[in-house]
PDB file of N, CA and C in Angstrom:
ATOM      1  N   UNK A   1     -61.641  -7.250 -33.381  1.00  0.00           N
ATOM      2  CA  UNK A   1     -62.598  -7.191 -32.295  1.00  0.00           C
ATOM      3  C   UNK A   1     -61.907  -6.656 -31.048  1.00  0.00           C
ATOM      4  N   UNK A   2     -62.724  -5.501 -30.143  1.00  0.00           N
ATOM      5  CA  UNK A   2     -62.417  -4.866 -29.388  1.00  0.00           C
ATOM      6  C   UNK A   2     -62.087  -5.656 -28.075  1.00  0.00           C
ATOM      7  N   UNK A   3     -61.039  -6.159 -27.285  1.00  0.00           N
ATOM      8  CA  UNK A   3     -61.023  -6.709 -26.286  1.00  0.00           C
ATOM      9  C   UNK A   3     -61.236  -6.055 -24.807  1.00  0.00           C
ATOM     10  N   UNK A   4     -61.107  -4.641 -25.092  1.00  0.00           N
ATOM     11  CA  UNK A   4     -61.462  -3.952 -23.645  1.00  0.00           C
ATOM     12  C   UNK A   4     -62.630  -2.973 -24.025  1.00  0.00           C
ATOM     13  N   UNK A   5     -62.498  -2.374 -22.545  1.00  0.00           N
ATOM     14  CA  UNK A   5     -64.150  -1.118 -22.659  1.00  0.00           C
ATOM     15  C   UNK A   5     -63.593  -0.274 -23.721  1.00  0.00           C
ATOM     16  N   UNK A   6     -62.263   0.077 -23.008  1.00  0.00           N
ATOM     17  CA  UNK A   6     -61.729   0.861 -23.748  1.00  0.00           C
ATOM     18  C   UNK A   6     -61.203   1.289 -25.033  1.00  0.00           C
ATOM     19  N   UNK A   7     -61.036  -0.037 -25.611  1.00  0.00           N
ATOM     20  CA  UNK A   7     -60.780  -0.264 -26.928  1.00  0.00           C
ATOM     21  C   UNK A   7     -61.631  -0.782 -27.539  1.00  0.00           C
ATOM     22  N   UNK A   8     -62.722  -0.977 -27.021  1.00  0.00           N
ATOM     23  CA  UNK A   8     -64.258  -0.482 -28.140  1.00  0.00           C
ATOM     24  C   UNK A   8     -64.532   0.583 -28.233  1.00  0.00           C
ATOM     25  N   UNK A   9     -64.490   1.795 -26.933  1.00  0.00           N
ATOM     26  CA  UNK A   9     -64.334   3.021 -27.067  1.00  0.00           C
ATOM     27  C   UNK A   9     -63.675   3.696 -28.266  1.00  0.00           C
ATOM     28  N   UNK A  10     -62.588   3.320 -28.006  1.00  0.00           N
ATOM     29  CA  UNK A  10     -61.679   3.778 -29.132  1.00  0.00           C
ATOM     30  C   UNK A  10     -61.906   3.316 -30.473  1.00  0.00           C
ATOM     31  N   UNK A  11     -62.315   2.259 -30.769  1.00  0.00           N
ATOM     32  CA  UNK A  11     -62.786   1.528 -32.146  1.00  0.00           C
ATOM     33  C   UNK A  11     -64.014   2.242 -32.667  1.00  0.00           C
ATOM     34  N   UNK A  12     -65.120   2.910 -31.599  1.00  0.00           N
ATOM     35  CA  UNK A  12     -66.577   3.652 -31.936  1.00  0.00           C
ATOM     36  C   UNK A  12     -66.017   4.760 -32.345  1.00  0.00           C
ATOM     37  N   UNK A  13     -64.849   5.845 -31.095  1.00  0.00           N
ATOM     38  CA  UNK A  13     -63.944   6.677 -31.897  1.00  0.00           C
ATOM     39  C   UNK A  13     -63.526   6.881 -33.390  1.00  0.00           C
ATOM     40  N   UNK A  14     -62.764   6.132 -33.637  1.00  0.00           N
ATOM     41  CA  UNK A  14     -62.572   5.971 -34.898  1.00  0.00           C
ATOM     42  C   UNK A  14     -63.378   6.218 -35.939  1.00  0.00           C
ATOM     43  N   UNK A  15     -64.514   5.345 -35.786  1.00  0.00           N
ATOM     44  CA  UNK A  15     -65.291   5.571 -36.958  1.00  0.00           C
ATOM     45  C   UNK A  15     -65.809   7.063 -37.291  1.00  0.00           C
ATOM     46  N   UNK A  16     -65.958   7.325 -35.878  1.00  0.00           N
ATOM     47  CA  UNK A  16     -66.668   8.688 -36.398  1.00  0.00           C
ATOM     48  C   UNK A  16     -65.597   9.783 -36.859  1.00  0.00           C
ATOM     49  N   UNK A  17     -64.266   9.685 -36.276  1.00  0.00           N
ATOM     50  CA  UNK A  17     -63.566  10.539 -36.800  1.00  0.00           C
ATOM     51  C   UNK A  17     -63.012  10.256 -38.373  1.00  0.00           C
ATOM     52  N   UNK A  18     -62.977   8.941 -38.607  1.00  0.00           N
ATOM     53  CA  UNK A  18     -62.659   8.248 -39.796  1.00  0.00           C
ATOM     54  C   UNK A  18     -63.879   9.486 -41.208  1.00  0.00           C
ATOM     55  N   UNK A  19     -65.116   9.217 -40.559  1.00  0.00           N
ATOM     56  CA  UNK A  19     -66.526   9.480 -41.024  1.00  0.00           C
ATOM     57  C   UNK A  19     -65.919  11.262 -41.373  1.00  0.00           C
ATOM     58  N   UNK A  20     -65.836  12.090 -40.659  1.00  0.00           N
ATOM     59  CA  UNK A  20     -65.300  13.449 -40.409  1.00  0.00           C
ATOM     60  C   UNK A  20     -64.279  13.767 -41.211  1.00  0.00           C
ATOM     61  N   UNK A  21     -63.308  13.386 -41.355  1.00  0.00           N
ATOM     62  CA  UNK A  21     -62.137  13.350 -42.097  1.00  0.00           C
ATOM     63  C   UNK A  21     -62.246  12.987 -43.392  1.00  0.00           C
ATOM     64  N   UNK A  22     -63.091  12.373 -43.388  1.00  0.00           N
ATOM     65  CA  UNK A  22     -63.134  11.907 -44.810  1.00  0.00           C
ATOM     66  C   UNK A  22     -63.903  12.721 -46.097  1.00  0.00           C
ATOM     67  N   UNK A  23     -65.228  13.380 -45.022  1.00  0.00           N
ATOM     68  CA  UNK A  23     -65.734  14.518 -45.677  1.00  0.00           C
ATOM     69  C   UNK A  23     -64.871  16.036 -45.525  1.00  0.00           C
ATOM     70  N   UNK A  24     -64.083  16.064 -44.541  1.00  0.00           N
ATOM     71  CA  UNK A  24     -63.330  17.606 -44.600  1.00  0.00           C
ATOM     72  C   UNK A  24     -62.137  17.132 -46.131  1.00  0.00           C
ATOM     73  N   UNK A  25     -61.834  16.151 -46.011  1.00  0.00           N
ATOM     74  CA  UNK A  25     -60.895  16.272 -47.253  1.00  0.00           C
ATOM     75  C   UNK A  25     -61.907  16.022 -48.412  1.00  0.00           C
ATOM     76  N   UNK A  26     -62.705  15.532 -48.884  1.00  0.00           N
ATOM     77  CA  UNK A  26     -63.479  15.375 -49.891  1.00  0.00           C
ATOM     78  C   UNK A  26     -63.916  17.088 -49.743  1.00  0.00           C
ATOM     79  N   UNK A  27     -64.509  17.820 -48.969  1.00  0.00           N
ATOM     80  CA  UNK A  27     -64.484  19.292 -49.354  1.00  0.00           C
ATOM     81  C   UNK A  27     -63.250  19.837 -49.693  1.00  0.00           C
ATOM     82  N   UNK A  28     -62.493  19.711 -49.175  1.00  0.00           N
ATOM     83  CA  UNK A  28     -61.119  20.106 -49.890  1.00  0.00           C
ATOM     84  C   UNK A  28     -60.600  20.060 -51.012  1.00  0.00           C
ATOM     85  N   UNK A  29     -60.836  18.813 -51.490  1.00  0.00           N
ATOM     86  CA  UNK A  29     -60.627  18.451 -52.980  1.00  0.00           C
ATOM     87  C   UNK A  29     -61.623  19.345 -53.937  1.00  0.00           C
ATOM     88  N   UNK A  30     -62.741  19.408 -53.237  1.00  0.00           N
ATOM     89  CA  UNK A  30     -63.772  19.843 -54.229  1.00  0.00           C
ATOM     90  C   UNK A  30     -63.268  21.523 -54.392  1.00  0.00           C
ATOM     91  N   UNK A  31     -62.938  21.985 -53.272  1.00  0.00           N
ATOM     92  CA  UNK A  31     -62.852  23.536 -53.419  1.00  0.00           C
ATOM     93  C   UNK A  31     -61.463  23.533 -54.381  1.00  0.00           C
ATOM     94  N   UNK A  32     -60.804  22.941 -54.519  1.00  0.00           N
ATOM     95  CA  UNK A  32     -59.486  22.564 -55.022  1.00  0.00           C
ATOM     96  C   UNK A  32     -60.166  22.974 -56.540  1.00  0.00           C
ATOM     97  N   UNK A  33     -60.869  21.852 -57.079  1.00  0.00           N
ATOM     98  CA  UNK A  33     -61.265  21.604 -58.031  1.00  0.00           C
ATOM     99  C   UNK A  33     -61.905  22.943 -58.740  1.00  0.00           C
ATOM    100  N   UNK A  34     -62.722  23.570 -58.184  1.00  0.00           N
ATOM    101  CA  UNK A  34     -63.587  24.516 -58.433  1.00  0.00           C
ATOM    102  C   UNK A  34     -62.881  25.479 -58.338  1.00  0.00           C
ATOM    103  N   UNK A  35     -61.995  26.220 -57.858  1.00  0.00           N
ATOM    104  CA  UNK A  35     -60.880  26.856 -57.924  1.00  0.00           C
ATOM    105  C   UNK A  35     -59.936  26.553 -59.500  1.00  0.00           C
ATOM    106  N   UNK A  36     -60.102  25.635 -59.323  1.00  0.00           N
ATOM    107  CA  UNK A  36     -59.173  25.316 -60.978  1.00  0.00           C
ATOM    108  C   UNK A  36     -59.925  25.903 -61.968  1.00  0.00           C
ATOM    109  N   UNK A  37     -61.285  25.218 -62.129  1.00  0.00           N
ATOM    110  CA  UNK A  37     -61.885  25.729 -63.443  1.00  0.00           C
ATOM    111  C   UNK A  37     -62.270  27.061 -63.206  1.00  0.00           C
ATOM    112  N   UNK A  38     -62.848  27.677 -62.244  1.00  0.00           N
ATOM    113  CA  UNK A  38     -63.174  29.387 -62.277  1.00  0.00           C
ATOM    114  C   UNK A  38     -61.412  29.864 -62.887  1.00  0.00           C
ATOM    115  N   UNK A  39     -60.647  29.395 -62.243  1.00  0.00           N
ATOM    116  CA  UNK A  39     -59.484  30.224 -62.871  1.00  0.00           C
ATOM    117  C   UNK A  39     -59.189  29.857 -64.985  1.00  0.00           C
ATOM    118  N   UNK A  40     -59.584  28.692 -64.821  1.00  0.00           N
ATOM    119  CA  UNK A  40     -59.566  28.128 -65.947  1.00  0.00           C
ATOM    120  C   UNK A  40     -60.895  28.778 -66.541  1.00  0.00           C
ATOM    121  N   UNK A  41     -61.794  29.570 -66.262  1.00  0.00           N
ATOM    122  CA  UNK A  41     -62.719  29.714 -66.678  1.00  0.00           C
ATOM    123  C   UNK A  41     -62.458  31.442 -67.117  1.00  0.00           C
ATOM    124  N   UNK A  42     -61.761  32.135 -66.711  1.00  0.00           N
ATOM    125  CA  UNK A  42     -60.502  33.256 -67.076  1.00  0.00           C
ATOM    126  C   UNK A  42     -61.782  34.383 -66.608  1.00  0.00           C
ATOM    127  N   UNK A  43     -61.935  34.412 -65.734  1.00  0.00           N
ATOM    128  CA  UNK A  43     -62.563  35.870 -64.705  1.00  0.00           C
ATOM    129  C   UNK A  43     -61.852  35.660 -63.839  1.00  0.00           C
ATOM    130  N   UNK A  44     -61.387  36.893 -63.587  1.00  0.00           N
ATOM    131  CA  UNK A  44     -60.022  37.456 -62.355  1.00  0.00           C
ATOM    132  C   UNK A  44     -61.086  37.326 -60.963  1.00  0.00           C
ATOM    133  N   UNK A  45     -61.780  38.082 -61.179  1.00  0.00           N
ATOM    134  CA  UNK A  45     -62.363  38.210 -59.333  1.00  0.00           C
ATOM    135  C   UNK A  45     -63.248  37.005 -59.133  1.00  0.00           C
ATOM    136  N   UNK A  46     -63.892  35.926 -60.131  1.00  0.00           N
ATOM    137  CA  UNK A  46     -64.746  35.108 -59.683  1.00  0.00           C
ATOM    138  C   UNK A  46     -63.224  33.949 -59.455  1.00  0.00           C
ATOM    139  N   UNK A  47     -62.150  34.459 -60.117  1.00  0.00           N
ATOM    140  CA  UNK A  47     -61.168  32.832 -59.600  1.00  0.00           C
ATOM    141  C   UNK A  47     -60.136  33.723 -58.105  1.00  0.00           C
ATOM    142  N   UNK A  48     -60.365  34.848 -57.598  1.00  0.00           N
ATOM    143  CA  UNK A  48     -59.874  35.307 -57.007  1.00  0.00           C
ATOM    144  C   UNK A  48     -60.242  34.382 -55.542  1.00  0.00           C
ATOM    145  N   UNK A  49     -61.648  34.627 -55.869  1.00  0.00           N
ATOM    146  CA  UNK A  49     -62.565  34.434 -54.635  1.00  0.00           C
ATOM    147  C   UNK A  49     -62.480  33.242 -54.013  1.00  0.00           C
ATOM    148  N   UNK A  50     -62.374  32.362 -55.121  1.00  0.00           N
ATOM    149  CA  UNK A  50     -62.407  30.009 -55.581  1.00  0.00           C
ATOM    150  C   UNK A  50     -60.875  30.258 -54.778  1.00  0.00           C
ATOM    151  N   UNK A  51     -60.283  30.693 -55.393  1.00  0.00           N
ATOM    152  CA  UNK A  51     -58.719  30.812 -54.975  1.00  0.00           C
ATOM    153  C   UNK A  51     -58.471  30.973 -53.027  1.00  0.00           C
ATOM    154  N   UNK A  52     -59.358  32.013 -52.429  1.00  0.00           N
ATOM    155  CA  UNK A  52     -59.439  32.262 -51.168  1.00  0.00           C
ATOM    156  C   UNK A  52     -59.973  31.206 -50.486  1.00  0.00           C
ATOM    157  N   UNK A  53     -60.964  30.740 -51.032  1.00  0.00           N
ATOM    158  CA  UNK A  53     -62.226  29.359 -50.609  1.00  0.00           C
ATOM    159  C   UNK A  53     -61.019  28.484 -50.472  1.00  0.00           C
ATOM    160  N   UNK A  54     -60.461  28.025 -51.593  1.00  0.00           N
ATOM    161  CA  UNK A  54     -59.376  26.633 -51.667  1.00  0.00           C
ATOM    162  C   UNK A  54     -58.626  27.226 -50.584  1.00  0.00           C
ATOM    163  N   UNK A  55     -57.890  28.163 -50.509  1.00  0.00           N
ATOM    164  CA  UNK A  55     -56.620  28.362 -49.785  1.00  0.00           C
ATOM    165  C   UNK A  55     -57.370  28.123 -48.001  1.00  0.00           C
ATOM    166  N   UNK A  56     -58.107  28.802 -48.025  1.00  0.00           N
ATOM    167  CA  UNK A  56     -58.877  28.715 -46.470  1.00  0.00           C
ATOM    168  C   UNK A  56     -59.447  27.261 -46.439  1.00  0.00           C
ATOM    169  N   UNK A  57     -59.921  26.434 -46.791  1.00  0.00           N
ATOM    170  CA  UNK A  57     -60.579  25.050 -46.815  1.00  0.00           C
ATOM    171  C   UNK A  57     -59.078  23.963 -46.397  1.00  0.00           C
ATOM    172  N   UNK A  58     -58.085  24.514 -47.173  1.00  0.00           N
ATOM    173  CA  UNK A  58     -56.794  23.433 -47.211  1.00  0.00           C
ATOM    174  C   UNK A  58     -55.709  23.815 -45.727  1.00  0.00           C
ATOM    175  N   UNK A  59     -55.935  25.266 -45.510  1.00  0.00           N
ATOM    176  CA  UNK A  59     -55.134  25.658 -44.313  1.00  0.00           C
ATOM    177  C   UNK A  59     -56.275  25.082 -42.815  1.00  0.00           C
ATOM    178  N   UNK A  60     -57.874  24.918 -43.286  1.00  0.00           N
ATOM    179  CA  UNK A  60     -58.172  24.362 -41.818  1.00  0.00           C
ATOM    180  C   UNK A  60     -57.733  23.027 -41.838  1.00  0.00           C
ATOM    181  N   UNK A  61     -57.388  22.365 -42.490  1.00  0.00           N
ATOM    182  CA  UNK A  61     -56.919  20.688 -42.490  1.00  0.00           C
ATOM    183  C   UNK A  61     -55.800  20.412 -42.188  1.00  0.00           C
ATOM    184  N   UNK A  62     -54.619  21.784 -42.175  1.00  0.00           N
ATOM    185  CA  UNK A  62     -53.499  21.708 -42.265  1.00  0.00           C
ATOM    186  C   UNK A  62     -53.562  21.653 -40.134  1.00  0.00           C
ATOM    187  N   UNK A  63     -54.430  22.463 -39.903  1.00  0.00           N
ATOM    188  CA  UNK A  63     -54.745  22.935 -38.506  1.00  0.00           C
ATOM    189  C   UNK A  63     -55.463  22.054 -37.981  1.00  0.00           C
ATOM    190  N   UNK A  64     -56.165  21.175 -38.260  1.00  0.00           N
ATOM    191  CA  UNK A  64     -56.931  19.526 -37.716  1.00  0.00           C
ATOM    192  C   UNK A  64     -55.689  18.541 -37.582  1.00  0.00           C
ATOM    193  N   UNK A  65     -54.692  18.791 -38.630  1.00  0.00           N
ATOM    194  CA  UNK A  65     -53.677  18.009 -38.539  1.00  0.00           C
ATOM    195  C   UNK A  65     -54.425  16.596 -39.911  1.00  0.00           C
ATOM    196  N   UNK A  66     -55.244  16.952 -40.739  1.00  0.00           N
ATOM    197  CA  UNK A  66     -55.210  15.862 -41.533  1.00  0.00           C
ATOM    198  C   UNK A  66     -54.452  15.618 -42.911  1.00  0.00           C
ATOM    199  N   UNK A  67     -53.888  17.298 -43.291  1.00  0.00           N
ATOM    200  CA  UNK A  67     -52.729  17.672 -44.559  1.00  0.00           C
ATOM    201  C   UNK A  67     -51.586  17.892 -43.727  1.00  0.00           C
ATOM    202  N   UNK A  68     -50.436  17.631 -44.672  1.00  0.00           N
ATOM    203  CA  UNK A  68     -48.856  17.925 -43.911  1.00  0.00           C
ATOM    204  C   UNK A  68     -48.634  19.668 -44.240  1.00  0.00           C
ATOM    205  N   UNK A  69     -48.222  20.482 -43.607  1.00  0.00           N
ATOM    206  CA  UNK A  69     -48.347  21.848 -44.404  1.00  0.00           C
ATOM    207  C   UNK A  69     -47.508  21.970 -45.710  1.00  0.00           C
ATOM    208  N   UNK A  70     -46.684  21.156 -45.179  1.00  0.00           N
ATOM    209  CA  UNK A  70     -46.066  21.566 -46.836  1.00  0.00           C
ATOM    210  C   UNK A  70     -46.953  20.772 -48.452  1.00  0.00           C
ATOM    211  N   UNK A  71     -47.621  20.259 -48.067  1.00  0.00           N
ATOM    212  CA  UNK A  71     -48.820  19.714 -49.039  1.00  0.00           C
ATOM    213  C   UNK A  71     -49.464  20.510 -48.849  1.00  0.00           C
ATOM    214  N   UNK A  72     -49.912  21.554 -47.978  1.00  0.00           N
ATOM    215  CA  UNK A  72     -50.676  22.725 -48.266  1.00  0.00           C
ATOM    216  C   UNK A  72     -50.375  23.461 -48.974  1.00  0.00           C
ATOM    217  N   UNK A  73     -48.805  24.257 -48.729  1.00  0.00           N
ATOM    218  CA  UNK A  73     -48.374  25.138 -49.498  1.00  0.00           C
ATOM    219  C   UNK A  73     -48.327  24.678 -50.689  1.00  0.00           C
ATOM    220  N   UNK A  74     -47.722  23.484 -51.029  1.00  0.00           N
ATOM    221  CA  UNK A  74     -48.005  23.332 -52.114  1.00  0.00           C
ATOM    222  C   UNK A  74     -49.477  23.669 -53.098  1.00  0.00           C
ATOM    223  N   UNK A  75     -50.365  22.551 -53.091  1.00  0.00           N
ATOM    224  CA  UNK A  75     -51.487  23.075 -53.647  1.00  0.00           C
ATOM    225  C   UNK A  75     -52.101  24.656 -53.774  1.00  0.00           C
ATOM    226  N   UNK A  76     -51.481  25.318 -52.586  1.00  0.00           N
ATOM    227  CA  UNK A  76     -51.910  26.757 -52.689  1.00  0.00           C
ATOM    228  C   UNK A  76     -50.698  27.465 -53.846  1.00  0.00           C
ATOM    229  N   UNK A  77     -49.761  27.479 -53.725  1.00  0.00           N
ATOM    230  CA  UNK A  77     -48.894  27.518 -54.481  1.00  0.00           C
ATOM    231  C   UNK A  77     -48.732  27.449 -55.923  1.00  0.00           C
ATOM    232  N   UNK A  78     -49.427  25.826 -56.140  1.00  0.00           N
ATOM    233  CA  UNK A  78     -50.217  25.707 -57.363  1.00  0.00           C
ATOM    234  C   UNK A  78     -51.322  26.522 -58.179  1.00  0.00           C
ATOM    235  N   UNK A  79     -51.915  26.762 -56.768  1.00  0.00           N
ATOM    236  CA  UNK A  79     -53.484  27.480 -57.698  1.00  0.00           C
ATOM    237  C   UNK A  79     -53.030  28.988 -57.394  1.00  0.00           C
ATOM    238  N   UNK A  80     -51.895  29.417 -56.742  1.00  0.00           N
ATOM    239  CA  UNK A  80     -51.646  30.973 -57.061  1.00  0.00           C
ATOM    240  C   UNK A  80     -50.794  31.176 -58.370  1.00  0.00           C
ATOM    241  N   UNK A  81     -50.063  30.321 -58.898  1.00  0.00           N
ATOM    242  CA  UNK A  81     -49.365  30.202 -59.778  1.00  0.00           C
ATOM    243  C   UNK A  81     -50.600  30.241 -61.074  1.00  0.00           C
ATOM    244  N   UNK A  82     -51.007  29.422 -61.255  1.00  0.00           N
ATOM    245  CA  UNK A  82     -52.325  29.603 -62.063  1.00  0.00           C
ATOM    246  C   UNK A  82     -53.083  30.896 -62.274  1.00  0.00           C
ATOM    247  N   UNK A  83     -52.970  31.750 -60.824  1.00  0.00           N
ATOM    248  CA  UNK A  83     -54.161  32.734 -60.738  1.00  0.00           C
ATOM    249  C   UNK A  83     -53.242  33.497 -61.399  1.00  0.00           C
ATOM    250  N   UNK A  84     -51.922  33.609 -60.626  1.00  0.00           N
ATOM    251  CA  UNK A  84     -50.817  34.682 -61.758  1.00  0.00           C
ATOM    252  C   UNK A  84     -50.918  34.630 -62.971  1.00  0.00           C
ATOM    253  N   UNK A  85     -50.847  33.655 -64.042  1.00  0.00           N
ATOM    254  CA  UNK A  85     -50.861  33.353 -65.477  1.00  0.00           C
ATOM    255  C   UNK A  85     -51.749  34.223 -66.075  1.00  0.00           C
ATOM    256  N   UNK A  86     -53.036  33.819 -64.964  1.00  0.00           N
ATOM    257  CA  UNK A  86     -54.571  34.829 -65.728  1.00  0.00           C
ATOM    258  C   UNK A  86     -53.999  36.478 -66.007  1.00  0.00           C
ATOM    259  N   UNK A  87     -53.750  36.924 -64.982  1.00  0.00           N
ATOM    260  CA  UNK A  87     -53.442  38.425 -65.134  1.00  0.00           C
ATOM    261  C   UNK A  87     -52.419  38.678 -66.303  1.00  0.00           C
TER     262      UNK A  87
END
Protein backbone atom coordinates (compact mmCIF):
# COMPACT_ATOMS: atom_id res chain seq x y z
CA UNK A 1 0.00 0.00 0.00
CA UNK A 2 0.97 3.33 -1.35
CA UNK A 3 2.00 5.70 1.53
CA UNK A 4 2.48 8.96 -0.45
CA UNK A 5 0.71 10.93 -3.48
CA UNK A 6 3.51 10.05 -5.03
CA UNK A 7 3.93 6.60 -4.59
CA UNK A 8 0.45 5.82 -5.56
CA UNK A 9 1.38 7.71 -8.56
CA UNK A 10 4.01 5.57 -9.17
CA UNK A 11 2.17 2.27 -8.14
CA UNK A 12 -0.90 3.46 -10.99
CA UNK A 13 2.45 3.89 -13.16
CA UNK A 14 3.40 0.66 -12.96
CA UNK A 15 0.55 -1.07 -13.80
CA UNK A 16 0.10 0.39 -16.89
CA UNK A 17 3.55 0.06 -17.97
CA UNK A 18 3.63 -3.49 -16.41
CA UNK A 19 0.17 -3.89 -18.82
CA UNK A 20 2.45 -2.50 -22.07
CA UNK A 21 5.37 -4.55 -21.65
CA UNK A 22 3.86 -7.38 -21.27
CA UNK A 23 2.01 -7.25 -24.57
CA UNK A 24 5.21 -5.78 -26.58
CA UNK A 25 7.04 -8.96 -25.44
CA UNK A 26 4.15 -11.39 -25.94
CA UNK A 27 4.27 -9.80 -29.69
CA UNK A 28 7.69 -10.55 -29.77
CA UNK A 29 7.54 -13.98 -28.93
CA UNK A 30 4.81 -14.45 -31.33
CA UNK A 31 6.74 -12.90 -34.33
CA UNK A 32 9.62 -15.10 -33.03
CA UNK A 33 7.47 -18.00 -33.37
CA UNK A 34 5.99 -17.39 -36.76
CA UNK A 35 9.25 -16.68 -38.15
CA UNK A 36 10.30 -20.21 -37.10
CA UNK A 37 7.65 -22.14 -38.80
CA UNK A 38 7.47 -19.97 -42.22
CA UNK A 39 11.20 -20.81 -42.26
CA UNK A 40 10.38 -24.26 -41.14
CA UNK A 41 7.73 -24.19 -43.58
CA UNK A 42 10.79 -24.00 -46.45
CA UNK A 43 9.65 -20.83 -48.76
CA UNK A 44 12.66 -18.50 -49.00
CA UNK A 45 10.79 -15.12 -49.47
CA UNK A 46 7.64 -15.90 -47.25
CA UNK A 47 10.48 -16.82 -44.23
CA UNK A 48 12.54 -13.90 -45.54
CA UNK A 49 9.86 -11.48 -44.75
CA UNK A 50 8.77 -13.48 -40.84
CA UNK A 51 12.57 -13.17 -40.53
CA UNK A 52 12.49 -9.06 -41.04
CA UNK A 53 9.07 -8.87 -38.87
CA UNK A 54 11.01 -10.91 -35.91
CA UNK A 55 14.24 -9.03 -36.35
CA UNK A 56 12.36 -5.47 -36.35
CA UNK A 57 9.72 -6.47 -33.44
CA UNK A 58 12.90 -7.72 -31.11
CA UNK A 59 15.27 -4.60 -32.01
CA UNK A 60 12.15 -2.13 -30.88
CA UNK A 61 12.33 -3.82 -27.33
CA UNK A 62 15.90 -3.79 -27.39
CA UNK A 63 15.26 0.28 -27.84
CA UNK A 64 12.29 0.50 -24.98
CA UNK A 65 14.96 -1.07 -22.99
CA UNK A 66 12.73 -4.28 -22.16
CA UNK A 67 15.43 -7.07 -24.04
CA UNK A 68 19.26 -6.88 -23.16
CA UNK A 69 20.77 -6.47 -26.83
CA UNK A 70 22.74 -9.17 -26.66
CA UNK A 71 19.46 -11.38 -26.18
CA UNK A 72 18.53 -9.68 -29.24
CA UNK A 73 21.32 -10.58 -31.26
CA UNK A 74 21.03 -13.58 -30.18
CA UNK A 75 17.53 -14.67 -31.19
CA UNK A 76 18.16 -12.81 -34.48
CA UNK A 77 21.16 -14.73 -34.93
CA UNK A 78 19.23 -17.77 -34.33
CA UNK A 79 16.54 -17.26 -36.87
CA UNK A 80 19.29 -16.03 -39.51
CA UNK A 81 21.11 -19.12 -38.95
CA UNK A 82 17.97 -21.09 -39.72
CA UNK A 83 17.12 -18.83 -42.74
CA UNK A 84 20.80 -19.77 -44.01
CA UNK A 85 20.18 -23.66 -43.77
CA UNK A 86 16.99 -23.08 -46.12
CA UNK A 87 19.08 -21.78 -49.04
Amino acid sequence: MANTKSAEKAARQAVKHRARNVALRSRSRSAIRKAIETIAGGKKDDATVAYREAASTVDSLVNKGLVHKNKASRHKARLAARLKKLA
